[in-house]
PDB file of N, CA and C in Angstrom:
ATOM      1  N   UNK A   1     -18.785 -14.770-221.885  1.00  0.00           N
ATOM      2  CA  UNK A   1     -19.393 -14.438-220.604  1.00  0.00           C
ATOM      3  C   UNK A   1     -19.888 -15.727-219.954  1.00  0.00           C
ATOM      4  N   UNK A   2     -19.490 -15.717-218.522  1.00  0.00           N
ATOM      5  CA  UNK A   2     -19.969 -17.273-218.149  1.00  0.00           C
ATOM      6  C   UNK A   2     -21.468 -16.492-217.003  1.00  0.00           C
ATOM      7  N   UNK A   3     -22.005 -17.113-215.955  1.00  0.00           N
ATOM      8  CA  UNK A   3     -22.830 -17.059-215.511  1.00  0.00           C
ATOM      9  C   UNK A   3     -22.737 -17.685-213.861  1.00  0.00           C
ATOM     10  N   UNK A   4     -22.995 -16.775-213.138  1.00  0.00           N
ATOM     11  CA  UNK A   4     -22.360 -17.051-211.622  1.00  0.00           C
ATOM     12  C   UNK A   4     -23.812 -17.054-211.109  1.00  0.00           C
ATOM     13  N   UNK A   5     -23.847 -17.355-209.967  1.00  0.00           N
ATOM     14  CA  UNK A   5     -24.646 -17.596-208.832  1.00  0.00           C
ATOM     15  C   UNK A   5     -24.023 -17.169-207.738  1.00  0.00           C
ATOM     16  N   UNK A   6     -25.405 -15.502-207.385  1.00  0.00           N
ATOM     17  CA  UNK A   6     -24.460 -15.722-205.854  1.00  0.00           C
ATOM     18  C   UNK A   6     -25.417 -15.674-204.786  1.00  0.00           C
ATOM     19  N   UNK A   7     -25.406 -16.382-203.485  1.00  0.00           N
ATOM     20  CA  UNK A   7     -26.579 -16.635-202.821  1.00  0.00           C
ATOM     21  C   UNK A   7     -25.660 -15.981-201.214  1.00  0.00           C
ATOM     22  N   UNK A   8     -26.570 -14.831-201.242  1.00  0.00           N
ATOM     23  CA  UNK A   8     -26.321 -14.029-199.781  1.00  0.00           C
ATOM     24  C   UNK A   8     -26.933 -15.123-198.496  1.00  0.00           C
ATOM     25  N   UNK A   9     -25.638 -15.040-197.861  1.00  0.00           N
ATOM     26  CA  UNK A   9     -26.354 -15.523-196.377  1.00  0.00           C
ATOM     27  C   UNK A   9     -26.610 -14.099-195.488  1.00  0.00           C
ATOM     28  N   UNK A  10     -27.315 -14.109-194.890  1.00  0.00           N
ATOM     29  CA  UNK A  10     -27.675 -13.702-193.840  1.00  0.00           C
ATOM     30  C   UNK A  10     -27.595 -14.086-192.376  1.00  0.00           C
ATOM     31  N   UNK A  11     -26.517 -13.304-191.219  1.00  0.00           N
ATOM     32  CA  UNK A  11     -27.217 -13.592-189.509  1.00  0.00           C
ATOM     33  C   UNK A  11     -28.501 -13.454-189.153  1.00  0.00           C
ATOM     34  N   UNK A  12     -29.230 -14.464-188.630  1.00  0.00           N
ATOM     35  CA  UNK A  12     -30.402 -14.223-187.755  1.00  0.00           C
ATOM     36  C   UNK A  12     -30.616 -12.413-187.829  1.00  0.00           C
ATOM     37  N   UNK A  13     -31.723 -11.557-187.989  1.00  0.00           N
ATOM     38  CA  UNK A  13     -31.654 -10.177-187.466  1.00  0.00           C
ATOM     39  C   UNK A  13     -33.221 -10.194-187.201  1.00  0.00           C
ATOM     40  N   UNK A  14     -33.173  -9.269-186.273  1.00  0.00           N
ATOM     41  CA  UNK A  14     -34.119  -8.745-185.586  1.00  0.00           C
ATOM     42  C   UNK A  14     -34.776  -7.742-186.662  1.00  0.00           C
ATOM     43  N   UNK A  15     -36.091  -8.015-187.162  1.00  0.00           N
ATOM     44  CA  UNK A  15     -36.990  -7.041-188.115  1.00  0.00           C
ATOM     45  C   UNK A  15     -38.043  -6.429-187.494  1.00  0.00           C
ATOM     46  N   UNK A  16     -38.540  -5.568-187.986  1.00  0.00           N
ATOM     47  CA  UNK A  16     -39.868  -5.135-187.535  1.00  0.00           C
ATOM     48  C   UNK A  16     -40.773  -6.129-187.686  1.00  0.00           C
ATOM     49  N   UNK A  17     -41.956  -5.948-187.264  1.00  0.00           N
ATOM     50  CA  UNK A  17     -42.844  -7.065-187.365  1.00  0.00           C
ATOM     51  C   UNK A  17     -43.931  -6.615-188.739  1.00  0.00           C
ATOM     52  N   UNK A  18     -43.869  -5.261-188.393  1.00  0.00           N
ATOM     53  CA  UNK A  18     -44.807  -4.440-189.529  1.00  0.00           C
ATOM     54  C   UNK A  18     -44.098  -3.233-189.575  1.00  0.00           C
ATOM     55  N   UNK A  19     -43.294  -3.284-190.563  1.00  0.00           N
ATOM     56  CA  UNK A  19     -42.496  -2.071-191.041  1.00  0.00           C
ATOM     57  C   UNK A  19     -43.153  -1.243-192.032  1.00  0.00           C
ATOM     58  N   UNK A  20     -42.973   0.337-191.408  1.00  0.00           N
ATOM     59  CA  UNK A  20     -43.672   1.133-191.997  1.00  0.00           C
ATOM     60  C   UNK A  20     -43.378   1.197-193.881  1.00  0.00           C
ATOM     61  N   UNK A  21     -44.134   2.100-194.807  1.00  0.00           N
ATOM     62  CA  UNK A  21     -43.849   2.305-195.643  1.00  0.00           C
ATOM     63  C   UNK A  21     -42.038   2.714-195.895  1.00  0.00           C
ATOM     64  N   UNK A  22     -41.657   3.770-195.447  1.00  0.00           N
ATOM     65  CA  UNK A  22     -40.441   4.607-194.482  1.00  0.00           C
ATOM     66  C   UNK A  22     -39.318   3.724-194.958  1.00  0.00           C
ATOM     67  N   UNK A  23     -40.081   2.909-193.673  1.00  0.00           N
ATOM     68  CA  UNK A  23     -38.787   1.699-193.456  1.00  0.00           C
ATOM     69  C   UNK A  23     -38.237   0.422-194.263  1.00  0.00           C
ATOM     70  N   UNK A  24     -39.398   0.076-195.281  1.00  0.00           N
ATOM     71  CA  UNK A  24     -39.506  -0.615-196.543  1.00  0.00           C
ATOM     72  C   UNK A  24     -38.597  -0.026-197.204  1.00  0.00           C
ATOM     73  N   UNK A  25     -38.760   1.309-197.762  1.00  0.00           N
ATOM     74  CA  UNK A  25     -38.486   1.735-198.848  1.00  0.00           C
ATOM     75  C   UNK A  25     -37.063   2.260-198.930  1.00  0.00           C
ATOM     76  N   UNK A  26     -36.596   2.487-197.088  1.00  0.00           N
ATOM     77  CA  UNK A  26     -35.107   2.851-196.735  1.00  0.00           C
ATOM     78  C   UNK A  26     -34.447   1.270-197.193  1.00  0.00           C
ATOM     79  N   UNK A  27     -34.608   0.447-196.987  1.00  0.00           N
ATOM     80  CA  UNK A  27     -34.406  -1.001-197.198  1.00  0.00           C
ATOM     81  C   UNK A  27     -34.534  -1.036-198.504  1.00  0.00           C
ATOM     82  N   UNK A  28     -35.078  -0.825-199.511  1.00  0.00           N
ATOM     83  CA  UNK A  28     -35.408  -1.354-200.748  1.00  0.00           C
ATOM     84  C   UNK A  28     -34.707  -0.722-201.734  1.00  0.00           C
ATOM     85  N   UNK A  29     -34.382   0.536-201.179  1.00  0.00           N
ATOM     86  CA  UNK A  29     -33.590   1.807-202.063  1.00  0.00           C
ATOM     87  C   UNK A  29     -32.119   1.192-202.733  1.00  0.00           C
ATOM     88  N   UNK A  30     -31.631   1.142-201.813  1.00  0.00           N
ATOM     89  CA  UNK A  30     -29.811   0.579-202.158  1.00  0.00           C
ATOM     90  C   UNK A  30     -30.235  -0.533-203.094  1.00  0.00           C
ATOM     91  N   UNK A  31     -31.004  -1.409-203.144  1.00  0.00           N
ATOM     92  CA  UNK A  31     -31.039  -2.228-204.061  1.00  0.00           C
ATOM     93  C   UNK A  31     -31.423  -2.010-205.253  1.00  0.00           C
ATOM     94  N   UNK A  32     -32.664  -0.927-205.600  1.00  0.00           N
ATOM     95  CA  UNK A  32     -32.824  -0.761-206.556  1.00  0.00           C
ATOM     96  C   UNK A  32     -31.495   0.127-207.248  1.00  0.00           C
ATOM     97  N   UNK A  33     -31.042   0.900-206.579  1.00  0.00           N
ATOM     98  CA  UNK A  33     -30.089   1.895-206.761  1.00  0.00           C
ATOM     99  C   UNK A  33     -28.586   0.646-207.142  1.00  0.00           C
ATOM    100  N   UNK A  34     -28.425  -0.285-207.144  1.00  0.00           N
ATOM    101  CA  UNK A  34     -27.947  -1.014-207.229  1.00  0.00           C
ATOM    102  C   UNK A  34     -27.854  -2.167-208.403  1.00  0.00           C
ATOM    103  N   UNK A  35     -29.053  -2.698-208.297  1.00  0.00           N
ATOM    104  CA  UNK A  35     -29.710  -3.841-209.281  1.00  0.00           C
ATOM    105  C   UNK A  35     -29.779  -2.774-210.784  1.00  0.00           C
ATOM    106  N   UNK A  36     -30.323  -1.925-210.604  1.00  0.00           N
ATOM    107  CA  UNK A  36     -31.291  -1.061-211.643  1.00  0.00           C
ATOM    108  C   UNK A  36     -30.041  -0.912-213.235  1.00  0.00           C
ATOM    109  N   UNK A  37     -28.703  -0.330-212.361  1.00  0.00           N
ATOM    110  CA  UNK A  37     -27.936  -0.494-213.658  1.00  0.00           C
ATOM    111  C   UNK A  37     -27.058  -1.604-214.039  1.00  0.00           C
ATOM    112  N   UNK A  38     -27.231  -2.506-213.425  1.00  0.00           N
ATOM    113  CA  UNK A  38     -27.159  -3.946-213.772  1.00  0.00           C
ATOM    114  C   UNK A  38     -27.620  -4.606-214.777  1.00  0.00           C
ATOM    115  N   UNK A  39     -29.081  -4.340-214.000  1.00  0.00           N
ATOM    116  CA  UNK A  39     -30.173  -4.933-215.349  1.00  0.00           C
ATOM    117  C   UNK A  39     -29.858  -4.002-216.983  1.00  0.00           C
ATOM    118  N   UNK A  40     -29.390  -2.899-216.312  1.00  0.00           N
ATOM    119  CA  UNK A  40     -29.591  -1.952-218.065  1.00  0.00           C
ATOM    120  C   UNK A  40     -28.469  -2.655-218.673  1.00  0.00           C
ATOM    121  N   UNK A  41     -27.335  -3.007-218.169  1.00  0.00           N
ATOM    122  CA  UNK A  41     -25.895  -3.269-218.737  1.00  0.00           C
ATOM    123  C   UNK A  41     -25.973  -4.545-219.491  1.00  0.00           C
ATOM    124  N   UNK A  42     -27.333  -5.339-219.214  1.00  0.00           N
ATOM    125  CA  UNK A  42     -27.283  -6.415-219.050  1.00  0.00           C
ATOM    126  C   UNK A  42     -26.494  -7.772-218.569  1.00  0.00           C
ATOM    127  N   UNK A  43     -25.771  -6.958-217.386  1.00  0.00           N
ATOM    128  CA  UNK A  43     -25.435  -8.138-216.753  1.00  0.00           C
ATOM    129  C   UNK A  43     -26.092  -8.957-215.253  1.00  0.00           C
ATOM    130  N   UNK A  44     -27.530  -8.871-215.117  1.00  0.00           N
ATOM    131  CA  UNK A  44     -28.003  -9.283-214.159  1.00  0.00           C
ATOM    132  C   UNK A  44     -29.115 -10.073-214.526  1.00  0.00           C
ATOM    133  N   UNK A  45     -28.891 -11.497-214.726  1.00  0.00           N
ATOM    134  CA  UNK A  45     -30.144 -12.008-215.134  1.00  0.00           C
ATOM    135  C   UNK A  45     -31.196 -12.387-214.394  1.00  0.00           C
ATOM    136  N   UNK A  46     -31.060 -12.445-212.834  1.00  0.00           N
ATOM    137  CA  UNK A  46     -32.229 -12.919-212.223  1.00  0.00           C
ATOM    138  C   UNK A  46     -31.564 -12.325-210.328  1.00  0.00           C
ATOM    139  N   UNK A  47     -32.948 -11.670-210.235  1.00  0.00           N
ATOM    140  CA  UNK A  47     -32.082 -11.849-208.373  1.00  0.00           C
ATOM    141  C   UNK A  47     -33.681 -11.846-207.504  1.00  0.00           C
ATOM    142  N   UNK A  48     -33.606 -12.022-206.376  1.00  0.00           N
ATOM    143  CA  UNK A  48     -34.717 -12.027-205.547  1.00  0.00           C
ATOM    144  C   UNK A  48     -34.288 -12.245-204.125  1.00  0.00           C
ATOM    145  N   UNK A  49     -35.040 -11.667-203.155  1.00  0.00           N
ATOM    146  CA  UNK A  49     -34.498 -12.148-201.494  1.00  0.00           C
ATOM    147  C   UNK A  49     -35.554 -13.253-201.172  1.00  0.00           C
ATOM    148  N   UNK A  50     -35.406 -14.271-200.614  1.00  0.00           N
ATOM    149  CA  UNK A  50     -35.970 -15.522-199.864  1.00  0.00           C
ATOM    150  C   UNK A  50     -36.622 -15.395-198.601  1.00  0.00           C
ATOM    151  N   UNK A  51     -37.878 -15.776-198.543  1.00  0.00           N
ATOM    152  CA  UNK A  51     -38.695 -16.036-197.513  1.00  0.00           C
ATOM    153  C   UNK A  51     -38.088 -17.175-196.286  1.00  0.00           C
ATOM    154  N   UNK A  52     -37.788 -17.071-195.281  1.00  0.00           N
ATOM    155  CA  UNK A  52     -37.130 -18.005-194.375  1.00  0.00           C
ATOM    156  C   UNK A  52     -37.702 -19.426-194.293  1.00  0.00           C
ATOM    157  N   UNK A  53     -38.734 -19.138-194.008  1.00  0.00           N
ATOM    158  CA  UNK A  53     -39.730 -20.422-194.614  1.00  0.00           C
ATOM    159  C   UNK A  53     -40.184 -21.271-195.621  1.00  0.00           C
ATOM    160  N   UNK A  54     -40.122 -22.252-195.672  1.00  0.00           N
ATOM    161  CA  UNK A  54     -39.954 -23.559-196.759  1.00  0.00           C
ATOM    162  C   UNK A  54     -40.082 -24.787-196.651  1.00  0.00           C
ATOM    163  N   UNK A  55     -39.867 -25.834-197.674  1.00  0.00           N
ATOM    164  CA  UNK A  55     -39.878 -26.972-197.301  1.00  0.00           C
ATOM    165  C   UNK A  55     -38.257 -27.510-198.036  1.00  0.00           C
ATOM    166  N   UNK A  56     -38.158 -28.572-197.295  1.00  0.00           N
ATOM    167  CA  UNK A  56     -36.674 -29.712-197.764  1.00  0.00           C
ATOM    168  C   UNK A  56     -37.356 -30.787-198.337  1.00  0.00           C
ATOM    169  N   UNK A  57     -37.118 -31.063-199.555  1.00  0.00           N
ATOM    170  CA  UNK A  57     -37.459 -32.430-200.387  1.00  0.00           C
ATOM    171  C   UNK A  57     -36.289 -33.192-199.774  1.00  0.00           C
ATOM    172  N   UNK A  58     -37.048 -34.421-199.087  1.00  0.00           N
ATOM    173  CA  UNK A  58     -35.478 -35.091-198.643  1.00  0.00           C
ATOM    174  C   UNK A  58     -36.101 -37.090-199.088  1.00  0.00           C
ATOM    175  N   UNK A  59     -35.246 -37.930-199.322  1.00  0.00           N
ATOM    176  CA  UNK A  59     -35.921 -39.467-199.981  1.00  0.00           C
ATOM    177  C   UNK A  59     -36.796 -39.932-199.288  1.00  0.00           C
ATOM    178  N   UNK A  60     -37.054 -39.431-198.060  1.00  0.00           N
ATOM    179  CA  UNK A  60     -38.200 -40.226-197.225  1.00  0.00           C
ATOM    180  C   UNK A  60     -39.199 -39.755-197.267  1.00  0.00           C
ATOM    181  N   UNK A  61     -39.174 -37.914-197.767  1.00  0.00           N
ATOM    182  CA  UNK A  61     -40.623 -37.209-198.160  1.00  0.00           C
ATOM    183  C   UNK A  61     -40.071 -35.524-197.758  1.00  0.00           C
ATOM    184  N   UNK A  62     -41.281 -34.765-197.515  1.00  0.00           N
ATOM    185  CA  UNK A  62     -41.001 -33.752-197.957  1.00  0.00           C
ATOM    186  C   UNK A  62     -41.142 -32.939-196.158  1.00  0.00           C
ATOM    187  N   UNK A  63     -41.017 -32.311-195.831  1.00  0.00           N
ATOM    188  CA  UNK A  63     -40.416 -31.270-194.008  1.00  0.00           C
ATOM    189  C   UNK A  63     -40.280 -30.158-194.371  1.00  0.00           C
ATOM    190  N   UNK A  64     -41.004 -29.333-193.425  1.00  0.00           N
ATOM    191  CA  UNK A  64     -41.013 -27.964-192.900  1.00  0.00           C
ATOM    192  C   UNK A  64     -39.457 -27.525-193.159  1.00  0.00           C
ATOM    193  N   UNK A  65     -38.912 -26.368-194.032  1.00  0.00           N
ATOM    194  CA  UNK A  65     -37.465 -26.384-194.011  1.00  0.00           C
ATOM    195  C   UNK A  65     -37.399 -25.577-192.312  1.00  0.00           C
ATOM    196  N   UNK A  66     -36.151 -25.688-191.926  1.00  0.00           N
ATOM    197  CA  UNK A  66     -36.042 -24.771-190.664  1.00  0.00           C
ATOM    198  C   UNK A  66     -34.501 -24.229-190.717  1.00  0.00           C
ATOM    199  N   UNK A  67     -34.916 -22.922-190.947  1.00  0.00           N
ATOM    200  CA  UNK A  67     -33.986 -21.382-191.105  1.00  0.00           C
ATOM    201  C   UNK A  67     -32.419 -21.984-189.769  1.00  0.00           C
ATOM    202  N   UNK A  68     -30.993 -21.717-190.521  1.00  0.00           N
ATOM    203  CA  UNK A  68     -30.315 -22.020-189.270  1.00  0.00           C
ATOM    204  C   UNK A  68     -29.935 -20.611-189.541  1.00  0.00           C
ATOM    205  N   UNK A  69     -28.711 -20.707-188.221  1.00  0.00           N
ATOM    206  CA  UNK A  69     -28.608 -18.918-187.371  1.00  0.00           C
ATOM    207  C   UNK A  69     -28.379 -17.745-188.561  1.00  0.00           C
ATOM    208  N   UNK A  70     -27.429 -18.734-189.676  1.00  0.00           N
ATOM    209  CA  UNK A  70     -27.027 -17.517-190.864  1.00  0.00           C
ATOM    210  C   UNK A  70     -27.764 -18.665-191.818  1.00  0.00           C
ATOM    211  N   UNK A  71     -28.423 -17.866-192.813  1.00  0.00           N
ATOM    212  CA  UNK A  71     -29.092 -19.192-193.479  1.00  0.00           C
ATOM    213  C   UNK A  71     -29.449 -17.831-195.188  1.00  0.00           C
ATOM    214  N   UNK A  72     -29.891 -18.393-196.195  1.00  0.00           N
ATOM    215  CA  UNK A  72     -29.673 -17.786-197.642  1.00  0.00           C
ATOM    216  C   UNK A  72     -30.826 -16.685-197.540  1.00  0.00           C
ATOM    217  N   UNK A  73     -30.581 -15.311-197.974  1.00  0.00           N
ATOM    218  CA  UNK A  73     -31.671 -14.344-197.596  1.00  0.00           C
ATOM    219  C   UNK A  73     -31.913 -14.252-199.100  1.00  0.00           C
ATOM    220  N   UNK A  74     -30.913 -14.256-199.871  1.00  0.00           N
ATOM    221  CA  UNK A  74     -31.635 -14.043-201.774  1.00  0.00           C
ATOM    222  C   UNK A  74     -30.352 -14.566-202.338  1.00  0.00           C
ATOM    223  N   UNK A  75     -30.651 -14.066-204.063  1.00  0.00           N
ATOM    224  CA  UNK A  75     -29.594 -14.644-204.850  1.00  0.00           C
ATOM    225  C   UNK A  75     -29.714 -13.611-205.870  1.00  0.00           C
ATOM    226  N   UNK A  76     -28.549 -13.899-206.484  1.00  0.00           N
ATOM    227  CA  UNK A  76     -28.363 -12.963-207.467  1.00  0.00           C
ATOM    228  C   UNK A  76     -27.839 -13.940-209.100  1.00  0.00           C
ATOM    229  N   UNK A  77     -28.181 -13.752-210.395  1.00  0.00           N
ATOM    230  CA  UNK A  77     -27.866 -14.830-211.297  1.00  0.00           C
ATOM    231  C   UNK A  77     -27.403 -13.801-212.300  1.00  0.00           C
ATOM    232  N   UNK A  78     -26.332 -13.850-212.526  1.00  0.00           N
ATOM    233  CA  UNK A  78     -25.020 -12.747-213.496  1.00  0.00           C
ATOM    234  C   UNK A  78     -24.284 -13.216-214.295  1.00  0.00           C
ATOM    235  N   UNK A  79     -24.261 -12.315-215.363  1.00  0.00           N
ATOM    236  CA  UNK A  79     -23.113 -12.530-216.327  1.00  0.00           C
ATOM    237  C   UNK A  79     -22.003 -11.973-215.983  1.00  0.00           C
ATOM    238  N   UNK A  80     -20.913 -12.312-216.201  1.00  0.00           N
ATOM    239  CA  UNK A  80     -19.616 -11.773-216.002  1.00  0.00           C
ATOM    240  C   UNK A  80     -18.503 -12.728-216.991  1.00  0.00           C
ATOM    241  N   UNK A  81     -17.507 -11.579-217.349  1.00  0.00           N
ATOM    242  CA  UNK A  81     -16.264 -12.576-217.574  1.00  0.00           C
ATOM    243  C   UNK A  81     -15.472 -13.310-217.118  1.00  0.00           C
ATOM    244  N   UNK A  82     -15.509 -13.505-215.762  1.00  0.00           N
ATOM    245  CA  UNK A  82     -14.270 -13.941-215.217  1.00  0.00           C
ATOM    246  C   UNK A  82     -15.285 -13.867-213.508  1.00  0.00           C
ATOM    247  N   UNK A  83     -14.381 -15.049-212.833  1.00  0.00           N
ATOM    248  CA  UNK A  83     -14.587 -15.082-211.170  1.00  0.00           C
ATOM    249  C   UNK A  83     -14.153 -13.567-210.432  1.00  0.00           C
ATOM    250  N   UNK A  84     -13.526 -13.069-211.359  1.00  0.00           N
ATOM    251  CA  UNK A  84     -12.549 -11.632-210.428  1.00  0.00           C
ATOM    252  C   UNK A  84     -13.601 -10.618-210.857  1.00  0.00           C
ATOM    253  N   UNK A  85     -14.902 -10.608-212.436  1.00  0.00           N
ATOM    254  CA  UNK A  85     -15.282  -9.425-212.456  1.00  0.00           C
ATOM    255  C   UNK A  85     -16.661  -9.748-211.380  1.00  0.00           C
ATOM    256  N   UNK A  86     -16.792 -11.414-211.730  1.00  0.00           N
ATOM    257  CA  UNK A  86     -17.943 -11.630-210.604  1.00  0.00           C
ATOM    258  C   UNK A  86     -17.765 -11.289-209.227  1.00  0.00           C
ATOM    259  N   UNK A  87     -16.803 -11.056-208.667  1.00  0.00           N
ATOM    260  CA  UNK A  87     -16.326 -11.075-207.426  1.00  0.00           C
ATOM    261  C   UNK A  87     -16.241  -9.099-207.139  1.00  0.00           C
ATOM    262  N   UNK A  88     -16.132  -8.688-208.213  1.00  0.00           N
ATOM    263  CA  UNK A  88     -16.110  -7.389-208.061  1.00  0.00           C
ATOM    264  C   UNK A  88     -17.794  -6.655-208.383  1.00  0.00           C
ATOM    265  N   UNK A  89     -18.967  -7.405-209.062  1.00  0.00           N
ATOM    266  CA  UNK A  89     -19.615  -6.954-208.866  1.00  0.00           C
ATOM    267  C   UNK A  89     -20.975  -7.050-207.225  1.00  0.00           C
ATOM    268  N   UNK A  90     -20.097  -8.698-206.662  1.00  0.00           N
ATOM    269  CA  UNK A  90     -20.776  -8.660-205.548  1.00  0.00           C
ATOM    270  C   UNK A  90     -20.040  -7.604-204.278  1.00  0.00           C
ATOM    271  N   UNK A  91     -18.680  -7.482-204.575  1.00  0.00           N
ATOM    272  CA  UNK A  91     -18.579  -6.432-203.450  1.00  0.00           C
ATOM    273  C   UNK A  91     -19.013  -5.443-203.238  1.00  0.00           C
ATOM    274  N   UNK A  92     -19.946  -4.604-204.488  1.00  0.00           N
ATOM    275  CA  UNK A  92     -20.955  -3.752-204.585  1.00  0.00           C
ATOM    276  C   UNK A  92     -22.040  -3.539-204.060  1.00  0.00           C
ATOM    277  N   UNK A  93     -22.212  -4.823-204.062  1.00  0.00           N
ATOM    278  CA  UNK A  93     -23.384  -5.145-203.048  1.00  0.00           C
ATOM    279  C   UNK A  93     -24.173  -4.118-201.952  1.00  0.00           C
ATOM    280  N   UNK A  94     -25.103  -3.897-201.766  1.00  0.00           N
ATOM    281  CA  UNK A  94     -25.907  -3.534-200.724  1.00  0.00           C
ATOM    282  C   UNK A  94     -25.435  -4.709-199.180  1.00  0.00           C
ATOM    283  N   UNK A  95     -25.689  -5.764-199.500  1.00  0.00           N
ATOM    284  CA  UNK A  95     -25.131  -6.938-198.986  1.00  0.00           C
ATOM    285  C   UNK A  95     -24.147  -7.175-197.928  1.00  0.00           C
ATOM    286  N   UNK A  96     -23.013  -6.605-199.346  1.00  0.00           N
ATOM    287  CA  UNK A  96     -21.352  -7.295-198.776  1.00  0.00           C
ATOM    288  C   UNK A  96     -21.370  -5.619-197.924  1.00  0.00           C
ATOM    289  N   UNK A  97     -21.579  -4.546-198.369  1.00  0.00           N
ATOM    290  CA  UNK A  97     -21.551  -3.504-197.563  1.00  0.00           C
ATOM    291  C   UNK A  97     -21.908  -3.601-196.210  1.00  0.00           C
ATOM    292  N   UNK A  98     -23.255  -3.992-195.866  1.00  0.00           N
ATOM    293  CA  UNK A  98     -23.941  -4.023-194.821  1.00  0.00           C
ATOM    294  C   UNK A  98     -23.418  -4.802-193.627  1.00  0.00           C
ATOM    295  N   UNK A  99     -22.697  -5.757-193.857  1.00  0.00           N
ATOM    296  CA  UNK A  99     -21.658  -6.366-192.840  1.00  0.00           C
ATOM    297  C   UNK A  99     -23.099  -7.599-192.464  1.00  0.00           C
ATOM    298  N   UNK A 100     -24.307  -7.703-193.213  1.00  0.00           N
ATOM    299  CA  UNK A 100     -25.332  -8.543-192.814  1.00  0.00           C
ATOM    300  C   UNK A 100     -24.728 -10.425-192.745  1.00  0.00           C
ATOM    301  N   UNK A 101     -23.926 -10.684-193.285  1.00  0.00           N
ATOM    302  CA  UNK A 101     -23.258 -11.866-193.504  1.00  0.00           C
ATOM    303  C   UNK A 101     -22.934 -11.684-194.636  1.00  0.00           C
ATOM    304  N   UNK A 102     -22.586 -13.233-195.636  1.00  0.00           N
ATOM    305  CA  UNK A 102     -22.077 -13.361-196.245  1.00  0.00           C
ATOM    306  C   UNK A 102     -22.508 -13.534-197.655  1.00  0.00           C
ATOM    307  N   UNK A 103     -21.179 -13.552-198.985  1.00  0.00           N
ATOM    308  CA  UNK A 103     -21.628 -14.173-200.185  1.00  0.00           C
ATOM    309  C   UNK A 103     -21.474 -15.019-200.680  1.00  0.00           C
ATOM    310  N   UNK A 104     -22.120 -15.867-201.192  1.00  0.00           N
ATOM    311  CA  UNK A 104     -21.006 -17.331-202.068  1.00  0.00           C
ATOM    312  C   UNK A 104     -21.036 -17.398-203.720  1.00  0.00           C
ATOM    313  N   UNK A 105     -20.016 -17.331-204.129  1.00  0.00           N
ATOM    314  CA  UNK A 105     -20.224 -17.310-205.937  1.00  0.00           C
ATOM    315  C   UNK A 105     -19.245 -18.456-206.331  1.00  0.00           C
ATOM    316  N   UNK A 106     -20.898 -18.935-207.035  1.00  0.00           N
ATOM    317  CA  UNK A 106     -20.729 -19.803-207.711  1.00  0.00           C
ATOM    318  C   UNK A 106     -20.573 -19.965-208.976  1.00  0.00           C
ATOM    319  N   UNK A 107     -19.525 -20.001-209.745  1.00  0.00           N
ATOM    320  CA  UNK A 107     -19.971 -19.856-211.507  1.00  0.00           C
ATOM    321  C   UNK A 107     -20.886 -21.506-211.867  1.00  0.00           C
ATOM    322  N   UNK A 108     -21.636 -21.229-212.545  1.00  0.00           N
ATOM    323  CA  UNK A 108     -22.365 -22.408-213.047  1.00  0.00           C
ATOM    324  C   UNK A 108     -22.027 -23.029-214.684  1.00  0.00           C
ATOM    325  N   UNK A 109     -22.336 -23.899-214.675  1.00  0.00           N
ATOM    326  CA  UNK A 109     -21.891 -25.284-215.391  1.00  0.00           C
ATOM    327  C   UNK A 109     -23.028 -24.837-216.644  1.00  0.00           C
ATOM    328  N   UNK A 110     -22.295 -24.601-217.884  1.00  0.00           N
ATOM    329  CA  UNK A 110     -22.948 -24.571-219.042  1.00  0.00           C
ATOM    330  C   UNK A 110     -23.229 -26.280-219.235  1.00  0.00           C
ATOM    331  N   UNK A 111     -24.964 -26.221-220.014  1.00  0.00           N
ATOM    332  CA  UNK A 111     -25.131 -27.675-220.032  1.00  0.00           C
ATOM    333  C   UNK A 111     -26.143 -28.009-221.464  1.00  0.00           C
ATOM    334  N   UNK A 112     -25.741 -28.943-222.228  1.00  0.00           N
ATOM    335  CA  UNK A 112     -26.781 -28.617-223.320  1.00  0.00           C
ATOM    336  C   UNK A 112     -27.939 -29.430-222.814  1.00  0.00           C
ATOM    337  N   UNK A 113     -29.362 -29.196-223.347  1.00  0.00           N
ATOM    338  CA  UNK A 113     -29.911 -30.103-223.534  1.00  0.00           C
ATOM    339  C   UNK A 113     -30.611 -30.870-224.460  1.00  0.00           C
TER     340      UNK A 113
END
């Protein structure tokens, strides 16, 4: 089993400013409904959605990051056998469904230390 990375972009979208309970939980559903037998199968080792706001470590010092039009909304960190089963569990996605933008998978680099 190797270990992918996949980091959803997101278009710019228009949110509530203060979304009801309702509207949270219509939003939050597909994912759990989603993630939930992942985690049991154990093939989902880490996922979370991203705050737009941040900073860039860059050599001259450290800046306000600033969000561009499609920019990373979360990530997802998976086991899979192969790029094709990784690729088949992001089309599952809540995500890739939603037509919200995009995915990128990355398999990552086993490394000792």
């Amino acid at each position: 089993m190797a270990t992918y990375l996949l980091l959803m972009y997101n278009k710019e979208m228009k949110m509530p400013k203060n979304p009801t309970k309702a509207q949270m939980e219509a939003g939050i559903k597909p994912w759990r409904d989603y993630l939930g037998p992942l985690a049991k199968r154990g093939v989902l080792a880490s996922s979370a959605p991203t705050h737009r706001e941040g900073k860039a470590i860059m050599s001259t010092g450290v800046k306000a990051y600033k969000p561009d039009k499609i920019d990373i909304a979360g990530y997802m960190l998976i086991k899979a056998k192969s790029m094709a089963d990784a690729l088949k569990i992001a089309k599952a996605s809540p995500h890739a469904k939603s037509k919200m933008g995009s995915t990128v998978i990355r398999e990552c680099v086993e490394m000792e230390m």
